[in-house]
PDB file of N, CA and C in Angstrom:
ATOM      1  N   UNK A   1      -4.326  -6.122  11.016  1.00  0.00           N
ATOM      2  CA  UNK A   1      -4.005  -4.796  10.562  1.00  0.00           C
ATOM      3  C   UNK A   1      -2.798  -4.853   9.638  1.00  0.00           C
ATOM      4  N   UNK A   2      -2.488  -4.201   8.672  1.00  0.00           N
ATOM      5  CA  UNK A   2      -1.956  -3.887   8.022  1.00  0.00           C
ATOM      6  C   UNK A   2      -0.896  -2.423   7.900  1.00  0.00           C
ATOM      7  N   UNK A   3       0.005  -2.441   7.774  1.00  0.00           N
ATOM      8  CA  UNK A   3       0.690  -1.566   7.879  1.00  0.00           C
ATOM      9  C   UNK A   3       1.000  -0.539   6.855  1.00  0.00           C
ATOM     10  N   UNK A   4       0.260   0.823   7.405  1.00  0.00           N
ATOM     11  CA  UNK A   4       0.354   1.917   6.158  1.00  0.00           C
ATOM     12  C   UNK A   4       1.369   3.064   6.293  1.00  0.00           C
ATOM     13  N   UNK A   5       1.135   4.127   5.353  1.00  0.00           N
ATOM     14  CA  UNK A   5       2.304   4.958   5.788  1.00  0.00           C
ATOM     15  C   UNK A   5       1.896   6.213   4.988  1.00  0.00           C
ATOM     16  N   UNK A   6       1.938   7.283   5.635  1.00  0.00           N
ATOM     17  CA  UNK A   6       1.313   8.758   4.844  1.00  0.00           C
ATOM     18  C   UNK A   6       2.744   9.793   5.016  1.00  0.00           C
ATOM     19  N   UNK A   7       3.136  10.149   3.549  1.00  0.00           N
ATOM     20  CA  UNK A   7       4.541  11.090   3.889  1.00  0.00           C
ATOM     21  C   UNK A   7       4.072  12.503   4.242  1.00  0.00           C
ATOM     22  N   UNK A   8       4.410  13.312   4.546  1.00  0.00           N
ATOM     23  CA  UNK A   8       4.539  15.233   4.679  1.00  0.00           C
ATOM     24  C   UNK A   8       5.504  15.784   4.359  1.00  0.00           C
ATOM     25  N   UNK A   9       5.329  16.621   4.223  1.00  0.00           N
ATOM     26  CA  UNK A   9       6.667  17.151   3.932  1.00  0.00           C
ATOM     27  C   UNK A   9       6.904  18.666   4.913  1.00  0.00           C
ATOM     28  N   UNK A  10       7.869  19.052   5.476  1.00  0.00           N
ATOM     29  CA  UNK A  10       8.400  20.142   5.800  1.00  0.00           C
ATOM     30  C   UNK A  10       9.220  21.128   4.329  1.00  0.00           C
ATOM     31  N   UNK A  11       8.515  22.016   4.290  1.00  0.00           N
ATOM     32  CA  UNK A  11       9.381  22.695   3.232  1.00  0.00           C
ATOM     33  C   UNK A  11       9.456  21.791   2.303  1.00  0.00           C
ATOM     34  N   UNK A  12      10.149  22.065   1.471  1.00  0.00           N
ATOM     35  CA  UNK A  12      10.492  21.286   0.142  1.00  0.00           C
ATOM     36  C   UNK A  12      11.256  20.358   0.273  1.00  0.00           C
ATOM     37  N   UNK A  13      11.939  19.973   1.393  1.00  0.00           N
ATOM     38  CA  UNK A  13      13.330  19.516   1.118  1.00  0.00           C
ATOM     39  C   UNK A  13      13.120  17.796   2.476  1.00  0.00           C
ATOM     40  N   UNK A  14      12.182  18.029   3.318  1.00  0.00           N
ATOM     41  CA  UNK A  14      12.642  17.602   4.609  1.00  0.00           C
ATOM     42  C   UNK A  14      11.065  16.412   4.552  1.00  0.00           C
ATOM     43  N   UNK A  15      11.289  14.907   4.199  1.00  0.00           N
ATOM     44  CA  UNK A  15       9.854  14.296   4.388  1.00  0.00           C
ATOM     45  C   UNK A  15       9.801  13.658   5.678  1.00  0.00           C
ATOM     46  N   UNK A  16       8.787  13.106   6.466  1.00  0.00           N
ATOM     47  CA  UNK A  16       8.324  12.934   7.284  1.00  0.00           C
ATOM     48  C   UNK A  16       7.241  11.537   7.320  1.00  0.00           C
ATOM     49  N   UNK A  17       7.772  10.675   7.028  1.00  0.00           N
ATOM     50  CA  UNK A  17       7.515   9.161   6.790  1.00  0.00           C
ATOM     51  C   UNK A  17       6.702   8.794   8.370  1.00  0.00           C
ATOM     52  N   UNK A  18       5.102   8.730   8.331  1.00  0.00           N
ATOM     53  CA  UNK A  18       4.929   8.036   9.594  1.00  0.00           C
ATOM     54  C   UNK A  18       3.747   6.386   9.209  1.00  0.00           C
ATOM     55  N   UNK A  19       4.514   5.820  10.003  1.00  0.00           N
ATOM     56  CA  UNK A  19       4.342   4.173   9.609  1.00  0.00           C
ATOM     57  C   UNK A  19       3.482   3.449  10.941  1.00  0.00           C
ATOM     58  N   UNK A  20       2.222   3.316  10.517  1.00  0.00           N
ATOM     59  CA  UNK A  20       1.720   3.173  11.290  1.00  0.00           C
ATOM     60  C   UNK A  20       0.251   1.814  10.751  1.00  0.00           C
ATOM     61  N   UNK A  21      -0.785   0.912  11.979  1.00  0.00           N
ATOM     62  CA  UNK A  21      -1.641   0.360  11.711  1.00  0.00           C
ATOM     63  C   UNK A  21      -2.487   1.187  12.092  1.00  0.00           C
ATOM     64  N   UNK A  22      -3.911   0.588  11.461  1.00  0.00           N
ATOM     65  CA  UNK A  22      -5.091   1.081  11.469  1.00  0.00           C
ATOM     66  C   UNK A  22      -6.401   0.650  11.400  1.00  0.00           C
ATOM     67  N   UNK A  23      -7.156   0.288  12.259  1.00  0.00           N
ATOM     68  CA  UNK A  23      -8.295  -0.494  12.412  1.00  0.00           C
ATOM     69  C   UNK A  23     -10.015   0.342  12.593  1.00  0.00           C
ATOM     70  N   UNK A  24     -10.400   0.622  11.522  1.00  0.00           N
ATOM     71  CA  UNK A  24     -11.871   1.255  11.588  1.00  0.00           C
ATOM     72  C   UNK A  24     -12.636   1.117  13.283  1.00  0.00           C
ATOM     73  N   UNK A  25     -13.299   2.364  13.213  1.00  0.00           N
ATOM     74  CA  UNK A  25     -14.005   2.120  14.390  1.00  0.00           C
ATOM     75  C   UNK A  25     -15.563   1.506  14.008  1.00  0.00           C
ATOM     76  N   UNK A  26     -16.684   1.568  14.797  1.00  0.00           N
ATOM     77  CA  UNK A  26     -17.662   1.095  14.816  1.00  0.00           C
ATOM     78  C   UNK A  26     -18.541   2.089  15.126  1.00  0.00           C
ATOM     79  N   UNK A  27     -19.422   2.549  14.664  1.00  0.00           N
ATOM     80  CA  UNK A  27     -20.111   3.285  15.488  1.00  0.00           C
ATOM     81  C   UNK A  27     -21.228   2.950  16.458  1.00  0.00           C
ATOM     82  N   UNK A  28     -21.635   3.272  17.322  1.00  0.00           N
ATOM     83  CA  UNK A  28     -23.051   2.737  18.148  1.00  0.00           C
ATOM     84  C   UNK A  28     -23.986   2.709  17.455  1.00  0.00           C
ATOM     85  N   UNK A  29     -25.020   1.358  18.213  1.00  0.00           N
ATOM     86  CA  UNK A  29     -25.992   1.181  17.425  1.00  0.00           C
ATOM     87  C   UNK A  29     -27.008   0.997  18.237  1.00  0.00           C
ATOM     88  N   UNK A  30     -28.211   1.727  18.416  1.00  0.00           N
ATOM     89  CA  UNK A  30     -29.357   1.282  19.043  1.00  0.00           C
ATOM     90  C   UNK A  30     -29.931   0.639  18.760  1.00  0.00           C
ATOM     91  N   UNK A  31     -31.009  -0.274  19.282  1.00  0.00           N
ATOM     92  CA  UNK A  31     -31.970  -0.865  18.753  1.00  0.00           C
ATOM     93  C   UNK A  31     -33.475  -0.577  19.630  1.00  0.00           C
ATOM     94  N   UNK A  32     -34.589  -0.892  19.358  1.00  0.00           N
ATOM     95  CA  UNK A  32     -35.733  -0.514  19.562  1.00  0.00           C
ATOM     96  C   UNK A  32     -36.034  -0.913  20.799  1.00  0.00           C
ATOM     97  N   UNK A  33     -35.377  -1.983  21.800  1.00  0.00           N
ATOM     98  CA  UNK A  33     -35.709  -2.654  22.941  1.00  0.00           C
ATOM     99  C   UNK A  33     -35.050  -1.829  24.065  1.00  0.00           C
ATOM    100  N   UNK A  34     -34.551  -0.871  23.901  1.00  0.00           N
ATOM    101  CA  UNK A  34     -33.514  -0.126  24.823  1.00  0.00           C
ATOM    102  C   UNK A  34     -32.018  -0.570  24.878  1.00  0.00           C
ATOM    103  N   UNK A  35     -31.638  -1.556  24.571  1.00  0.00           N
ATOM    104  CA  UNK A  35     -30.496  -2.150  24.175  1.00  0.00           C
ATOM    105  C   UNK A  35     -29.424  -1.688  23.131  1.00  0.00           C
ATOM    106  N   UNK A  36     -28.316  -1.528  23.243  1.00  0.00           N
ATOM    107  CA  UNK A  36     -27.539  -0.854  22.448  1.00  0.00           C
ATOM    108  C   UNK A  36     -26.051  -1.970  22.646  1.00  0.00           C
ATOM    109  N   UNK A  37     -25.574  -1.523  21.193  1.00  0.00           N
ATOM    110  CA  UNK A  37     -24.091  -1.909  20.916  1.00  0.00           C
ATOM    111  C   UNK A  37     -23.412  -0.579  21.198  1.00  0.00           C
ATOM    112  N   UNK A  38     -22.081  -0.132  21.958  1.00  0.00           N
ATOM    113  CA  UNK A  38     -22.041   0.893  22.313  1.00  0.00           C
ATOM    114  C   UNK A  38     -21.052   0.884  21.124  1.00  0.00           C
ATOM    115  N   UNK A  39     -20.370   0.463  20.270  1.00  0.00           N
ATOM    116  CA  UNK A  39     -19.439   0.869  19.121  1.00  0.00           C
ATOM    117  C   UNK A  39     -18.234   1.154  20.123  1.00  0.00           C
ATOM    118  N   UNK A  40     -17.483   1.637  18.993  1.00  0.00           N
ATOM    119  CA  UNK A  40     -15.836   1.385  19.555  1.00  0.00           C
ATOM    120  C   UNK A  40     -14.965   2.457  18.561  1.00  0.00           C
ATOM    121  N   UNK A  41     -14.229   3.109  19.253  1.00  0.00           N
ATOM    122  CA  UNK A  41     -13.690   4.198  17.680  1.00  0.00           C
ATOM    123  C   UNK A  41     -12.642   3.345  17.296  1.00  0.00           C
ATOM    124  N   UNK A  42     -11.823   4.242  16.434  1.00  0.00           N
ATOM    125  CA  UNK A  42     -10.975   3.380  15.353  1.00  0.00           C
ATOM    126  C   UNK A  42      -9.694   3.133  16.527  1.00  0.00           C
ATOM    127  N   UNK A  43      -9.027   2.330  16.121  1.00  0.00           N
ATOM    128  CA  UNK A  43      -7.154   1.452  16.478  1.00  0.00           C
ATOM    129  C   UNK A  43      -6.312   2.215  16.166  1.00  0.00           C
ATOM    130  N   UNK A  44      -5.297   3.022  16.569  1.00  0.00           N
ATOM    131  CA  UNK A  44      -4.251   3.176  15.368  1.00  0.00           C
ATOM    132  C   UNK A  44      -3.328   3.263  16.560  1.00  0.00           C
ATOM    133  N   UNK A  45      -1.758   2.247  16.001  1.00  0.00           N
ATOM    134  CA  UNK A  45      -0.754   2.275  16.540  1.00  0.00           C
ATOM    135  C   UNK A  45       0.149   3.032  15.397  1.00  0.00           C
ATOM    136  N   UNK A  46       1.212   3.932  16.365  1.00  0.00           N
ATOM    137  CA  UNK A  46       2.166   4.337  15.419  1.00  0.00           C
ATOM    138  C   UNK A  46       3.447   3.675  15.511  1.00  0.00           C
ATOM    139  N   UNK A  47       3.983   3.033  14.645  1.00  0.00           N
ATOM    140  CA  UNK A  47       4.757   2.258  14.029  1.00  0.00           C
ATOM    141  C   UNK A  47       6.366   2.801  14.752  1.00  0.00           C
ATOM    142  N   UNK A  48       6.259   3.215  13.634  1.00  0.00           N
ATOM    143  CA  UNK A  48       7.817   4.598  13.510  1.00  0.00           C
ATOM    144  C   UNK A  48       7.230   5.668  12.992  1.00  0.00           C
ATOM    145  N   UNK A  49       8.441   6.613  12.538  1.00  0.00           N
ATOM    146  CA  UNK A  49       7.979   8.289  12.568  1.00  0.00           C
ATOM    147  C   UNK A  49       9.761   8.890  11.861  1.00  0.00           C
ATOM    148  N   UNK A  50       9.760   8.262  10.599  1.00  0.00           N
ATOM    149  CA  UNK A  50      11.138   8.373  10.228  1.00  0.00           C
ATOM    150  C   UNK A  50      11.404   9.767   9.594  1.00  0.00           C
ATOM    151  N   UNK A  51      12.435  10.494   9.614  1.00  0.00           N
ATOM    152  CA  UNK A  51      12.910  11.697   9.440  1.00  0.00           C
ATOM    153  C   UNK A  51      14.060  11.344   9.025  1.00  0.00           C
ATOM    154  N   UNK A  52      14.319  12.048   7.877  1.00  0.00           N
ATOM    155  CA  UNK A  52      16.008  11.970   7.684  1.00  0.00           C
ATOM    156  C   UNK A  52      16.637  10.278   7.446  1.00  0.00           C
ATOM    157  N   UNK A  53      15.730   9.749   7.374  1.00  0.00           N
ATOM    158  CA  UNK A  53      16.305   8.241   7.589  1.00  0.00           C
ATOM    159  C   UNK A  53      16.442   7.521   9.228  1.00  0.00           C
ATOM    160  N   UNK A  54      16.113   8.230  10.238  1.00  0.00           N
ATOM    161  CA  UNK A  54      16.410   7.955  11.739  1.00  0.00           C
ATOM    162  C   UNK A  54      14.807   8.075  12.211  1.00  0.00           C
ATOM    163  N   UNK A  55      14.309   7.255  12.832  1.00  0.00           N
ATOM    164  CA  UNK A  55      13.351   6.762  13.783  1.00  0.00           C
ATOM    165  C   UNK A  55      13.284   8.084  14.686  1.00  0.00           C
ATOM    166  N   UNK A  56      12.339   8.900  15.079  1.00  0.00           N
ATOM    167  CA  UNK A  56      12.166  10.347  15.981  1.00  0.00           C
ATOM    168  C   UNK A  56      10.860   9.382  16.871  1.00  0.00           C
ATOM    169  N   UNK A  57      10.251   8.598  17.123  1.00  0.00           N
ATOM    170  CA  UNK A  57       9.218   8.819  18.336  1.00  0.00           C
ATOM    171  C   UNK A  57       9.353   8.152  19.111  1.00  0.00           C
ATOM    172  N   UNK A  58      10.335   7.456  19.345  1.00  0.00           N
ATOM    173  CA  UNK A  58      11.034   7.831  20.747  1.00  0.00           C
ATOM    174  C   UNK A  58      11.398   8.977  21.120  1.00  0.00           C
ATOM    175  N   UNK A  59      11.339  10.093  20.542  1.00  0.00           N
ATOM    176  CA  UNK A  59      11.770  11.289  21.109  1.00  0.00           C
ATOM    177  C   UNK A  59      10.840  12.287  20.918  1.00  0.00           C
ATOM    178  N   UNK A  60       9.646  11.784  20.699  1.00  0.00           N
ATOM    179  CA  UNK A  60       7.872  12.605  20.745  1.00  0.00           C
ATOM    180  C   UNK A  60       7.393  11.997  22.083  1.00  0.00           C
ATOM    181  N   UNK A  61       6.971  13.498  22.998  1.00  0.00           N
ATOM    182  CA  UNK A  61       6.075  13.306  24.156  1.00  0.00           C
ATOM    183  C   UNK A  61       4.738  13.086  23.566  1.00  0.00           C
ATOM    184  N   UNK A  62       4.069  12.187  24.250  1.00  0.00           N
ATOM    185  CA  UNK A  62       3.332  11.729  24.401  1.00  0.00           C
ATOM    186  C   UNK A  62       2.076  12.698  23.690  1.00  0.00           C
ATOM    187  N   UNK A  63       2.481  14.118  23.871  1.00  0.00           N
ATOM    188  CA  UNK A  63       1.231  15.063  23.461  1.00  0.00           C
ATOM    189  C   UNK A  63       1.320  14.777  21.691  1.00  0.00           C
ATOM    190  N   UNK A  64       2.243  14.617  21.526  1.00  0.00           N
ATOM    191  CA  UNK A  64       2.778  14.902  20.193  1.00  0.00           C
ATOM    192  C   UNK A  64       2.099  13.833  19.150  1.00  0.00           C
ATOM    193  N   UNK A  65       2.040  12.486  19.782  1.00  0.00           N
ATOM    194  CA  UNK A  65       1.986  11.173  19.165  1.00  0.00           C
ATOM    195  C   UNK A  65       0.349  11.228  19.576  1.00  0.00           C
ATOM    196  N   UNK A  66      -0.409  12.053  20.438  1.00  0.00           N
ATOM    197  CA  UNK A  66      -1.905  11.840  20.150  1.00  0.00           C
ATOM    198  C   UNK A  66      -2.336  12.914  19.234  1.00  0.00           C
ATOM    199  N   UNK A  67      -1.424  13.906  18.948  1.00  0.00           N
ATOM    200  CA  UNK A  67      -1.988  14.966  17.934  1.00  0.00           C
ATOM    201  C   UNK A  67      -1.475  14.255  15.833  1.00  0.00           C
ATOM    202  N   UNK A  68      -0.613  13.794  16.199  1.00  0.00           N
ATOM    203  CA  UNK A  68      -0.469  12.906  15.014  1.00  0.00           C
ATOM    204  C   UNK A  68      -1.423  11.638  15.125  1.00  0.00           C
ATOM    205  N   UNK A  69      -2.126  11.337  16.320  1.00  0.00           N
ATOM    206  CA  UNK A  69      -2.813  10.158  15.754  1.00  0.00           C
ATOM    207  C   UNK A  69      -4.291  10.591  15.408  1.00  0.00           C
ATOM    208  N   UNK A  70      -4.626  12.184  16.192  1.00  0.00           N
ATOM    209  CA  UNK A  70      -5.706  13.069  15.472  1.00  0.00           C
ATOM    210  C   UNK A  70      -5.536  13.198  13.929  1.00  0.00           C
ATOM    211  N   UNK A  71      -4.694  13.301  13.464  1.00  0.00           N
ATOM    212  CA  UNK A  71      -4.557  13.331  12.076  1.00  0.00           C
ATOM    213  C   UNK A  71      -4.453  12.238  11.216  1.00  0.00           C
ATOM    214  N   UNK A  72      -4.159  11.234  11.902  1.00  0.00           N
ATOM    215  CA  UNK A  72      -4.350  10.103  10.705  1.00  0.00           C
ATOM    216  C   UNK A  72      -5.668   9.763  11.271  1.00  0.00           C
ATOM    217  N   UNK A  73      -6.269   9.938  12.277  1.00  0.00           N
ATOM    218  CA  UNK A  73      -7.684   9.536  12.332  1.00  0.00           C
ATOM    219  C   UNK A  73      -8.816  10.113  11.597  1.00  0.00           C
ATOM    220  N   UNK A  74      -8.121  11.579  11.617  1.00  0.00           N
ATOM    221  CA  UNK A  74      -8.960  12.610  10.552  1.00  0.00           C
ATOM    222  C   UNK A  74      -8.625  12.187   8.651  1.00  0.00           C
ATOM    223  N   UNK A  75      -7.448  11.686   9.018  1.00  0.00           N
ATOM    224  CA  UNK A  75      -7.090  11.174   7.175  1.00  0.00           C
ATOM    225  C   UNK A  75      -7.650  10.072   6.564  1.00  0.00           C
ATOM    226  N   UNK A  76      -7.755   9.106   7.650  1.00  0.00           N
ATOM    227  CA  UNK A  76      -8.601   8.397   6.995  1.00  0.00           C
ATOM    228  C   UNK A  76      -9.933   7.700   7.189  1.00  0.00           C
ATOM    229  N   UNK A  77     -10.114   8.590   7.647  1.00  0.00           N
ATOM    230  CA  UNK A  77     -11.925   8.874   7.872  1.00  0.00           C
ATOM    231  C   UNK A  77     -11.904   9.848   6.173  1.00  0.00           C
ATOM    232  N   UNK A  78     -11.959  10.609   5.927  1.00  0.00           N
ATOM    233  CA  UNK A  78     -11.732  11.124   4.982  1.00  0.00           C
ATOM    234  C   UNK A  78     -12.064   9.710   3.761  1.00  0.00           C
ATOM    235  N   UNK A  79     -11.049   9.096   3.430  1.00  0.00           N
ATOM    236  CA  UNK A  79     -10.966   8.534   2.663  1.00  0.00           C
ATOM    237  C   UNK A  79     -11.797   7.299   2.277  1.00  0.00           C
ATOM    238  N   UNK A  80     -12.842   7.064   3.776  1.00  0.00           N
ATOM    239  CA  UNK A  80     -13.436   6.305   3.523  1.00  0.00           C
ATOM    240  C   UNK A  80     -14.727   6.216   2.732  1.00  0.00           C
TER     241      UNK A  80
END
Protein backbone atom coordinates (compact mmCIF):
# COMPACT_ATOMS: atom_id res chain seq x y z
CA UNK A 1 0.00 0.00 0.00
CA UNK A 2 0.90 3.20 -0.64
CA UNK A 3 0.31 6.19 1.14
CA UNK A 4 -2.32 8.84 0.01
CA UNK A 5 -3.79 11.91 1.27
CA UNK A 6 -7.20 13.88 0.39
CA UNK A 7 -7.30 17.69 1.88
CA UNK A 8 -10.95 19.49 3.01
CA UNK A 9 -11.30 22.28 3.94
CA UNK A 10 -13.41 23.92 6.83
CA UNK A 11 -14.40 27.36 5.72
CA UNK A 12 -11.89 29.04 3.79
CA UNK A 13 -9.27 29.29 6.07
CA UNK A 14 -8.90 25.86 8.16
CA UNK A 15 -7.47 22.45 5.89
CA UNK A 16 -7.82 19.13 7.07
CA UNK A 17 -4.96 16.86 5.73
CA UNK A 18 -6.01 13.06 6.23
CA UNK A 19 -3.09 10.59 5.41
CA UNK A 20 -3.98 7.47 5.02
CA UNK A 21 -3.41 3.61 2.97
CA UNK A 22 -5.65 2.00 0.77
CA UNK A 23 -6.17 -1.39 -0.63
CA UNK A 24 -9.18 -2.20 -3.23
CA UNK A 25 -11.66 -4.64 -2.22
CA UNK A 26 -12.72 -7.71 -4.23
CA UNK A 27 -15.93 -8.43 -4.92
CA UNK A 28 -17.60 -12.06 -4.68
CA UNK A 29 -17.57 -14.33 -7.23
CA UNK A 30 -19.73 -17.28 -7.98
CA UNK A 31 -19.16 -19.91 -10.06
CA UNK A 32 -21.52 -22.51 -11.67
CA UNK A 33 -20.58 -25.57 -9.26
CA UNK A 34 -22.07 -23.90 -6.14
CA UNK A 35 -18.73 -22.75 -5.06
CA UNK A 36 -17.91 -19.23 -4.47
CA UNK A 37 -14.95 -16.79 -3.71
CA UNK A 38 -16.62 -14.78 -1.02
CA UNK A 39 -14.50 -11.37 -1.96
CA UNK A 40 -13.26 -9.10 0.64
CA UNK A 41 -14.07 -5.18 0.81
CA UNK A 42 -11.46 -2.62 0.53
CA UNK A 43 -8.25 -1.92 3.50
CA UNK A 44 -7.97 1.45 4.60
CA UNK A 45 -5.79 2.48 7.53
CA UNK A 46 -5.77 6.04 8.67
CA UNK A 47 -2.41 7.32 8.90
CA UNK A 48 -2.72 10.78 10.63
CA UNK A 49 -5.47 13.41 10.44
CA UNK A 50 -3.38 16.75 10.53
CA UNK A 51 -5.07 20.10 11.39
CA UNK A 52 -3.33 23.16 11.93
CA UNK A 53 -0.05 21.38 11.58
CA UNK A 54 -0.81 18.95 14.87
CA UNK A 55 -1.85 15.24 14.47
CA UNK A 56 -5.97 15.20 15.92
CA UNK A 57 -6.75 11.21 15.79
CA UNK A 58 -5.64 10.45 18.67
CA UNK A 59 -8.25 12.57 19.82
CA UNK A 60 -11.18 11.06 17.33
CA UNK A 61 -13.51 8.40 19.00
CA UNK A 62 -13.62 5.70 17.34
CA UNK A 63 -17.19 6.73 15.73
CA UNK A 64 -15.47 9.45 14.08
CA UNK A 65 -12.50 7.52 12.34
CA UNK A 66 -15.22 4.90 10.83
CA UNK A 67 -17.30 7.79 9.42
CA UNK A 68 -14.10 9.27 7.80
CA UNK A 69 -13.16 5.91 6.62
CA UNK A 70 -16.94 5.84 5.00
CA UNK A 71 -15.73 8.62 3.06
CA UNK A 72 -12.60 7.77 1.72
CA UNK A 73 -14.19 4.47 0.90
CA UNK A 74 -16.92 6.35 -0.89
CA UNK A 75 -13.95 8.64 -2.59
CA UNK A 76 -12.34 6.30 -3.98
CA UNK A 77 -14.60 3.99 -5.25
CA UNK A 78 -15.65 6.97 -7.13
CA UNK A 79 -12.53 7.35 -8.80
CA UNK A 80 -12.11 4.12 -9.90
Amino acid sequence: MKEQNITSWIGDDLAVDVYFDYTAGEPPVYYPNDKAHPGFGPEIIINRIIVNNSDILDCLTQKVIDKIEDEIDEYMSQSD
